[in-house]
Structure formats: structure tokens, C-alpha cells
PDB file of N, CA and C in Angstrom:
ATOM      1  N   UNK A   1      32.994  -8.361 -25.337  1.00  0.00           N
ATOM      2  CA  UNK A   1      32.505  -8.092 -24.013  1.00  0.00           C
ATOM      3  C   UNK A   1      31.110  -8.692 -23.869  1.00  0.00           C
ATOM      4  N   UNK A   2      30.801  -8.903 -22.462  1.00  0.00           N
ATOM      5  CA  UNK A   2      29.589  -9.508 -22.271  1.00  0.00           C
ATOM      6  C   UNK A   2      28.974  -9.023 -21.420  1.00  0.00           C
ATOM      7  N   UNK A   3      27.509  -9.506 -20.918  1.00  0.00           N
ATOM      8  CA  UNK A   3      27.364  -8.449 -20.243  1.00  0.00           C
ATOM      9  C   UNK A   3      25.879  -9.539 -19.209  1.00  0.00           C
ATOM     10  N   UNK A   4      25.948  -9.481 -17.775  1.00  0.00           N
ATOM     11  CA  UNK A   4      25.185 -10.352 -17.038  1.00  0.00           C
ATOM     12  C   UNK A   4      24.211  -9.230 -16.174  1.00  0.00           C
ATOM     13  N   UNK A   5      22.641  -9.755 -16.246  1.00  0.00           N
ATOM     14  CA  UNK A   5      21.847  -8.900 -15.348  1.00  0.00           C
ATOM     15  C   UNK A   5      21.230  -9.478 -14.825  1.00  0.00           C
ATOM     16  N   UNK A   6      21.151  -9.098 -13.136  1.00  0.00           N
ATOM     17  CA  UNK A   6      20.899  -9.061 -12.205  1.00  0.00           C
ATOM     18  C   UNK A   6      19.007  -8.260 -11.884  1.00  0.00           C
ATOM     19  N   UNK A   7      18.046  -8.803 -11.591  1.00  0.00           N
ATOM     20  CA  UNK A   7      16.942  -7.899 -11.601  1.00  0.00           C
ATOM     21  C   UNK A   7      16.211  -8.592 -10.277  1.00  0.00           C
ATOM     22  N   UNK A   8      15.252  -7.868  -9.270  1.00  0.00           N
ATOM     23  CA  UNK A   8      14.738  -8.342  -8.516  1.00  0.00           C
ATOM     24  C   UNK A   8      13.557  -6.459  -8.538  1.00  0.00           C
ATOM     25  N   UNK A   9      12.464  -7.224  -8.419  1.00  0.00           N
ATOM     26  CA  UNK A   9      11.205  -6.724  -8.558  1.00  0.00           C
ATOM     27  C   UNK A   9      10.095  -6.761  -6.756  1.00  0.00           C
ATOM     28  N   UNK A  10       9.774  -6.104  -6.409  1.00  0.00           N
ATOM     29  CA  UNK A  10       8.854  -5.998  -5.080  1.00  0.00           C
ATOM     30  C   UNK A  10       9.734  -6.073  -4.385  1.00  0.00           C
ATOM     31  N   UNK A  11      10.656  -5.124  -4.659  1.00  0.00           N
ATOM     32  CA  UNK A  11      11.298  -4.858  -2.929  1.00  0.00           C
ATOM     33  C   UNK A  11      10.983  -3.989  -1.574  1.00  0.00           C
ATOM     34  N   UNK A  12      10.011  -3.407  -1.642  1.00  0.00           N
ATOM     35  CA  UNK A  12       8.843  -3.039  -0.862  1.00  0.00           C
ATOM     36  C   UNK A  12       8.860  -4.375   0.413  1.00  0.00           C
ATOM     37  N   UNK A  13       8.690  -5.381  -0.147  1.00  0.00           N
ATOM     38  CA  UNK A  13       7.817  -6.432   0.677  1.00  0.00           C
ATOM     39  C   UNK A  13       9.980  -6.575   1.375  1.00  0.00           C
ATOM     40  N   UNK A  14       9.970  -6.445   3.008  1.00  0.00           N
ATOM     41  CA  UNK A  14      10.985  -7.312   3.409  1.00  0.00           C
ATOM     42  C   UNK A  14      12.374  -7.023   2.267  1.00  0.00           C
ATOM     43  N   UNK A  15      12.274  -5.754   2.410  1.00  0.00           N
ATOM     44  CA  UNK A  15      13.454  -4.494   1.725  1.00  0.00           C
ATOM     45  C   UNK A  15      14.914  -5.435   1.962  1.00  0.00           C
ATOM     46  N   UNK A  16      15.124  -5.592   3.313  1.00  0.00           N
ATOM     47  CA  UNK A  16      16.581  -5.939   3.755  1.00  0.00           C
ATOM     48  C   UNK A  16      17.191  -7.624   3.466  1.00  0.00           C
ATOM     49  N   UNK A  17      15.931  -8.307   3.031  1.00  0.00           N
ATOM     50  CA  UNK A  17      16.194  -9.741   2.939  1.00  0.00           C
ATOM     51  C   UNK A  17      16.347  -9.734   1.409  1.00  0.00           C
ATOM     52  N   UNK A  18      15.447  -9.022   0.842  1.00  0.00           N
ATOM     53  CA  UNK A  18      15.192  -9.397  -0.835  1.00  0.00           C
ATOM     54  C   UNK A  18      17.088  -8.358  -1.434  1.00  0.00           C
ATOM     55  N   UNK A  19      17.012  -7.483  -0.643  1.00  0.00           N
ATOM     56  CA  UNK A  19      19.084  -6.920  -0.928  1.00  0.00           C
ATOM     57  C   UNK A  19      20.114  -7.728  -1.024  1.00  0.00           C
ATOM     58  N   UNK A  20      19.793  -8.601   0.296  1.00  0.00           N
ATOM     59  CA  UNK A  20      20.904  -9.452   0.872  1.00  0.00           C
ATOM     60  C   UNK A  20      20.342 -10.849  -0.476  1.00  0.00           C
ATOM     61  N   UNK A  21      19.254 -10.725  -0.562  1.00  0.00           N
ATOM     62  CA  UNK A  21      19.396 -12.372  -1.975  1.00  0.00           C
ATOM     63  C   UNK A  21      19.363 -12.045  -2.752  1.00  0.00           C
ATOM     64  N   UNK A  22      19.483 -10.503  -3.530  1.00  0.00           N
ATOM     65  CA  UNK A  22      20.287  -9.926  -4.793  1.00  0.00           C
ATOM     66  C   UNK A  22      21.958 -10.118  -4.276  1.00  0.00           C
ATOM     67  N   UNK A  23      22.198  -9.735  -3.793  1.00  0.00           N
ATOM     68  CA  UNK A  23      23.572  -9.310  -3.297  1.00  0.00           C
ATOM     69  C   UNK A  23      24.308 -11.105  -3.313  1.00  0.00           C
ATOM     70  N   UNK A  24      23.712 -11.634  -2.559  1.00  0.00           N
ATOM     71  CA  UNK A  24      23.774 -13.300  -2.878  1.00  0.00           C
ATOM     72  C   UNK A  24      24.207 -13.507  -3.514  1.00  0.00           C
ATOM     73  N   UNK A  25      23.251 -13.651  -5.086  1.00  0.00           N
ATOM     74  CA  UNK A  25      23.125 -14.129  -6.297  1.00  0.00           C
ATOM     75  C   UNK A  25      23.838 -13.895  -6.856  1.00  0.00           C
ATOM     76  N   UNK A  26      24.591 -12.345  -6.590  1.00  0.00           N
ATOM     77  CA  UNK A  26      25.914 -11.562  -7.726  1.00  0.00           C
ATOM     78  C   UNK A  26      27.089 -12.143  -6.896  1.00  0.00           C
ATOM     79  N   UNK A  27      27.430 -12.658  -5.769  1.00  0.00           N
ATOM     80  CA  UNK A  27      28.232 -13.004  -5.377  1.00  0.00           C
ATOM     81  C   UNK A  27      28.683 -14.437  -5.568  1.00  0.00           C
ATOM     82  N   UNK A  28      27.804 -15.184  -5.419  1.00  0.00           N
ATOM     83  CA  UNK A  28      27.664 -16.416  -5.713  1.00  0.00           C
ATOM     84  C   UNK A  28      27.975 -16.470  -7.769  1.00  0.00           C
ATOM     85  N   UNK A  29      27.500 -15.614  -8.466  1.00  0.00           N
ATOM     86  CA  UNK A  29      27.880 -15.959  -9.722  1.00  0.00           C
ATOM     87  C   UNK A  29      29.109 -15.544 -10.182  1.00  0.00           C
ATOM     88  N   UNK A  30      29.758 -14.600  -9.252  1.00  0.00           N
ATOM     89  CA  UNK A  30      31.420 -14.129  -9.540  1.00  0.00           C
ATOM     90  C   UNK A  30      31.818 -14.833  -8.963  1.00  0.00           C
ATOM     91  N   UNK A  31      31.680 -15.943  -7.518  1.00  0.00           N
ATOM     92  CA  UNK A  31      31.985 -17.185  -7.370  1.00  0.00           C
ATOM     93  C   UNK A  31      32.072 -18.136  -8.189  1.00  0.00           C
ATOM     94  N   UNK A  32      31.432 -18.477  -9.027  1.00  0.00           N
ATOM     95  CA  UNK A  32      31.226 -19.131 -10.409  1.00  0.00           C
ATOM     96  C   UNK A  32      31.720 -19.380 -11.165  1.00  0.00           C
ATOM     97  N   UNK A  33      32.484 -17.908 -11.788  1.00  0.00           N
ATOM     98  CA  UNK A  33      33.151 -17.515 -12.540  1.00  0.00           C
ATOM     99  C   UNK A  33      34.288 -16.617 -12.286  1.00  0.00           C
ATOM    100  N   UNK A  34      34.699 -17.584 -12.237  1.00  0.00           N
ATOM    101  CA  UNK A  34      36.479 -16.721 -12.081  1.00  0.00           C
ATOM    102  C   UNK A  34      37.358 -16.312 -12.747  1.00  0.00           C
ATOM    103  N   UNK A  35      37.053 -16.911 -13.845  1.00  0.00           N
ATOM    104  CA  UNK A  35      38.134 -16.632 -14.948  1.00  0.00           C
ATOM    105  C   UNK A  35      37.572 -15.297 -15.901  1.00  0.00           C
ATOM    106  N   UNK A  36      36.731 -14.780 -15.311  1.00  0.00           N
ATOM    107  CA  UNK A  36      36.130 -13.358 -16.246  1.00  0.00           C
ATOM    108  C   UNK A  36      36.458 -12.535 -15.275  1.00  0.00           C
ATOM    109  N   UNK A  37      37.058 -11.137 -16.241  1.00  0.00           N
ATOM    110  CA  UNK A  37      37.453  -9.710 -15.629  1.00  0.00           C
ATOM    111  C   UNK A  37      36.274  -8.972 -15.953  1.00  0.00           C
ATOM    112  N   UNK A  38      35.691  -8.501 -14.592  1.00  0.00           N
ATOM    113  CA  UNK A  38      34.748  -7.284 -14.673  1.00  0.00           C
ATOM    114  C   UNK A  38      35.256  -5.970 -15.407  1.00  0.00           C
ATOM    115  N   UNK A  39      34.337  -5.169 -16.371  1.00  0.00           N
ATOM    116  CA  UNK A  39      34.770  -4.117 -16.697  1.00  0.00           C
ATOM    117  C   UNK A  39      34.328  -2.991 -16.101  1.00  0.00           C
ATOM    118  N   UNK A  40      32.581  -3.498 -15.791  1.00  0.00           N
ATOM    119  CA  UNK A  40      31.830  -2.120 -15.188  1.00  0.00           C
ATOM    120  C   UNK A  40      30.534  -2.724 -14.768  1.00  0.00           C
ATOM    121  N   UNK A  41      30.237  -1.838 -13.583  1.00  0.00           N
ATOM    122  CA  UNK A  41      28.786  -2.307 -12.598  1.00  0.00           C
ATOM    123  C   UNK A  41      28.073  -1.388 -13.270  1.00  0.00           C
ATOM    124  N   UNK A  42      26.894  -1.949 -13.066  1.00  0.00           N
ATOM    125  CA  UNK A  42      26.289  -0.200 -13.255  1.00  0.00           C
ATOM    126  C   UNK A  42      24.863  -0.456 -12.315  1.00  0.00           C
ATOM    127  N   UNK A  43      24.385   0.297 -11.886  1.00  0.00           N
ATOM    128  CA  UNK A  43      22.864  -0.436 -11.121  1.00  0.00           C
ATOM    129  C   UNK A  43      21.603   0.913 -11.040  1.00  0.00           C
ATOM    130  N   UNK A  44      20.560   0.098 -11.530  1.00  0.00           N
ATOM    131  CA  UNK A  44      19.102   1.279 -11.826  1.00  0.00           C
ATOM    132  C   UNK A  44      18.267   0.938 -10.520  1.00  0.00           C
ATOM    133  N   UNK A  45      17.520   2.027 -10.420  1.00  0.00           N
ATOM    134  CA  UNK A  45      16.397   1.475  -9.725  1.00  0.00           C
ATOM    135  C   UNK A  45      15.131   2.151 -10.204  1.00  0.00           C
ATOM    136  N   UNK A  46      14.327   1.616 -10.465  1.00  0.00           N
ATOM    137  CA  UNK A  46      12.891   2.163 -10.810  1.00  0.00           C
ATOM    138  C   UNK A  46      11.987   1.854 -10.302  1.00  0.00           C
ATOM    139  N   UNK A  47      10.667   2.351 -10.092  1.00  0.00           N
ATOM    140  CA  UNK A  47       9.228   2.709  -9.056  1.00  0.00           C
ATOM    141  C   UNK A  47       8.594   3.666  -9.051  1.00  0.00           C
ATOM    142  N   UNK A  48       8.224   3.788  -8.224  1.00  0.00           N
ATOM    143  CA  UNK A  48       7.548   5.413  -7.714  1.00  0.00           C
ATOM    144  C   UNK A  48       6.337   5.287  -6.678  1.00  0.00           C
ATOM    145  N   UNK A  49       5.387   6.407  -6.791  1.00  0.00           N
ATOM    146  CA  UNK A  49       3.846   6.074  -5.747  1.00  0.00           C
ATOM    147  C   UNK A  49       3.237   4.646  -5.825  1.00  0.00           C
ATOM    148  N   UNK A  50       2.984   4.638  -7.410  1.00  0.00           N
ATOM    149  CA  UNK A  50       1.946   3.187  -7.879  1.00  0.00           C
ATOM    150  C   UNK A  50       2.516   2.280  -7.992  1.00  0.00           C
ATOM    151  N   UNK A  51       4.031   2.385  -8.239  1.00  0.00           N
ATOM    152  CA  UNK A  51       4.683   0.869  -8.744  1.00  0.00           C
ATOM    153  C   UNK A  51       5.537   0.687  -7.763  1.00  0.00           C
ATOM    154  N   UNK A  52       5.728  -0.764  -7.345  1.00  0.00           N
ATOM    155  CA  UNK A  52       6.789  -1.743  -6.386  1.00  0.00           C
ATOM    156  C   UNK A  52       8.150  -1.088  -6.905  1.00  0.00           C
ATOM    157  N   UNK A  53       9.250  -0.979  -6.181  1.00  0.00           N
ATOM    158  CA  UNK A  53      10.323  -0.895  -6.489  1.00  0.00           C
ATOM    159  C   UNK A  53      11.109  -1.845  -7.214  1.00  0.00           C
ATOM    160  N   UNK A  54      11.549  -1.840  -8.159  1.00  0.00           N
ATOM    161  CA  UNK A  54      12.645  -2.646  -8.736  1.00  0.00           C
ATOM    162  C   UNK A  54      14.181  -2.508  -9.087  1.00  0.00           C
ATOM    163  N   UNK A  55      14.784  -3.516  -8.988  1.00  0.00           N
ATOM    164  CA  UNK A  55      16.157  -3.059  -9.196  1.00  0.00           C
ATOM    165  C   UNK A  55      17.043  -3.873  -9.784  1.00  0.00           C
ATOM    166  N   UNK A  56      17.867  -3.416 -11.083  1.00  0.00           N
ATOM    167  CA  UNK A  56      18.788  -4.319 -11.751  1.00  0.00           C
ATOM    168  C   UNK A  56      19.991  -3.597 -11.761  1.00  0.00           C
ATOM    169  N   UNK A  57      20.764  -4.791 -11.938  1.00  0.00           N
ATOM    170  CA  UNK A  57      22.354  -4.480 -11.579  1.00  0.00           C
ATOM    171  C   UNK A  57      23.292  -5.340 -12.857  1.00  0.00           C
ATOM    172  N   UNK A  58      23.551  -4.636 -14.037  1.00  0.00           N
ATOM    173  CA  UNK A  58      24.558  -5.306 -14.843  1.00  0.00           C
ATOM    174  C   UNK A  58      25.786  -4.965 -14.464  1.00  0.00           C
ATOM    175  N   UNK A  59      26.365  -6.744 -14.984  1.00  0.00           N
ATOM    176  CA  UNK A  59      27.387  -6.689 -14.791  1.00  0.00           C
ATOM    177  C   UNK A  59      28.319  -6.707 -16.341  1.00  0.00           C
ATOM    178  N   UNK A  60      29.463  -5.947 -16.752  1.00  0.00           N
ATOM    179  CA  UNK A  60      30.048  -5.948 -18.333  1.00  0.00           C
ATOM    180  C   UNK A  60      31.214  -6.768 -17.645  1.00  0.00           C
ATOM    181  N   UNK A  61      31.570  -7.757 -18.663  1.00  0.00           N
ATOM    182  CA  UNK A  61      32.751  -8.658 -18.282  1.00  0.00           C
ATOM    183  C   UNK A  61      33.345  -9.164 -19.310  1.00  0.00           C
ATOM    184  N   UNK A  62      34.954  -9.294 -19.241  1.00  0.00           N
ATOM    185  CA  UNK A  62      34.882 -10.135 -20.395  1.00  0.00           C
ATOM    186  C   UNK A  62      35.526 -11.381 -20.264  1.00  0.00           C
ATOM    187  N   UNK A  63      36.175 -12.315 -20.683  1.00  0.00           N
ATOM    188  CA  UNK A  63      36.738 -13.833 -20.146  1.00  0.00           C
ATOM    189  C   UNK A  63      38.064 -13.876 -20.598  1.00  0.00           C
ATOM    190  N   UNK A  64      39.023 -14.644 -19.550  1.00  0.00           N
ATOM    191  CA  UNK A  64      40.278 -14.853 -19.653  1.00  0.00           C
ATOM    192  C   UNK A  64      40.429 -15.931 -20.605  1.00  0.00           C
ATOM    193  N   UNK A  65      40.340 -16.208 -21.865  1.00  0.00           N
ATOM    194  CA  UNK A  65      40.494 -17.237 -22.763  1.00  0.00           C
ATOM    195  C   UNK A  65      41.947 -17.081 -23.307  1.00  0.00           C
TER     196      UNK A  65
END
């Protein structure tokens, strides 16, 4: 199994654009790759008062060989 991550940092700044070019990026790379079966998403988000929001999204996959 393998496993692909996804991370985007200052989402504070223009919340709805910086989603949509995470959201992009994971789409566009399962575009990519077709011949791999997803096993499991999983997605964090971390921040708080002092720190920018951040957010990663792995993906576990493994390949049709």
C-alpha cells in the first residue's frame, strides 16, 4: 500500500479559492492515475488563535499491477 499527501497551509487568506485548489490538485492526481484503487481518505486540520489554518488530506492506495 501507498500512501499520497495532500497539504495546503494559510487558509485564512481567500478560504474558498485555496479549497477549490486543494480539491483541484486531488482531483487532477486521481485523474492521473487510474490504474490505483483507493483504500482510505482521511483529512486533518490544524490551527487555532495564533496559527493560520492548515490542512492535509492522505490519500492510501494501492496499484492495479
Amino acid at each position: 500500500m501507498k500512501m499520497k499527501l495532500f497539504f495546503m497551509s494559510n487558509l485564512e487568506k481567500r478560504k474558498r479559492a485555496n479549497l477549490q485548489s486543494l480539491e483541484d490538485e486531488v482531483n487532477a492526481w486521481l485523474e492521473q492515475n487510474p490504474n490505483i484503487n483507493v483504500v482510505k481518505i482521511k483529512q486533518s486540520a490544524s490551527g487555532g488563535s495564533f496559527n493560520p489554518t492548515s490542512l492535509s488530506i492522505s490519500v492510501w492506495y494501492s496499484t492495479n499491477s
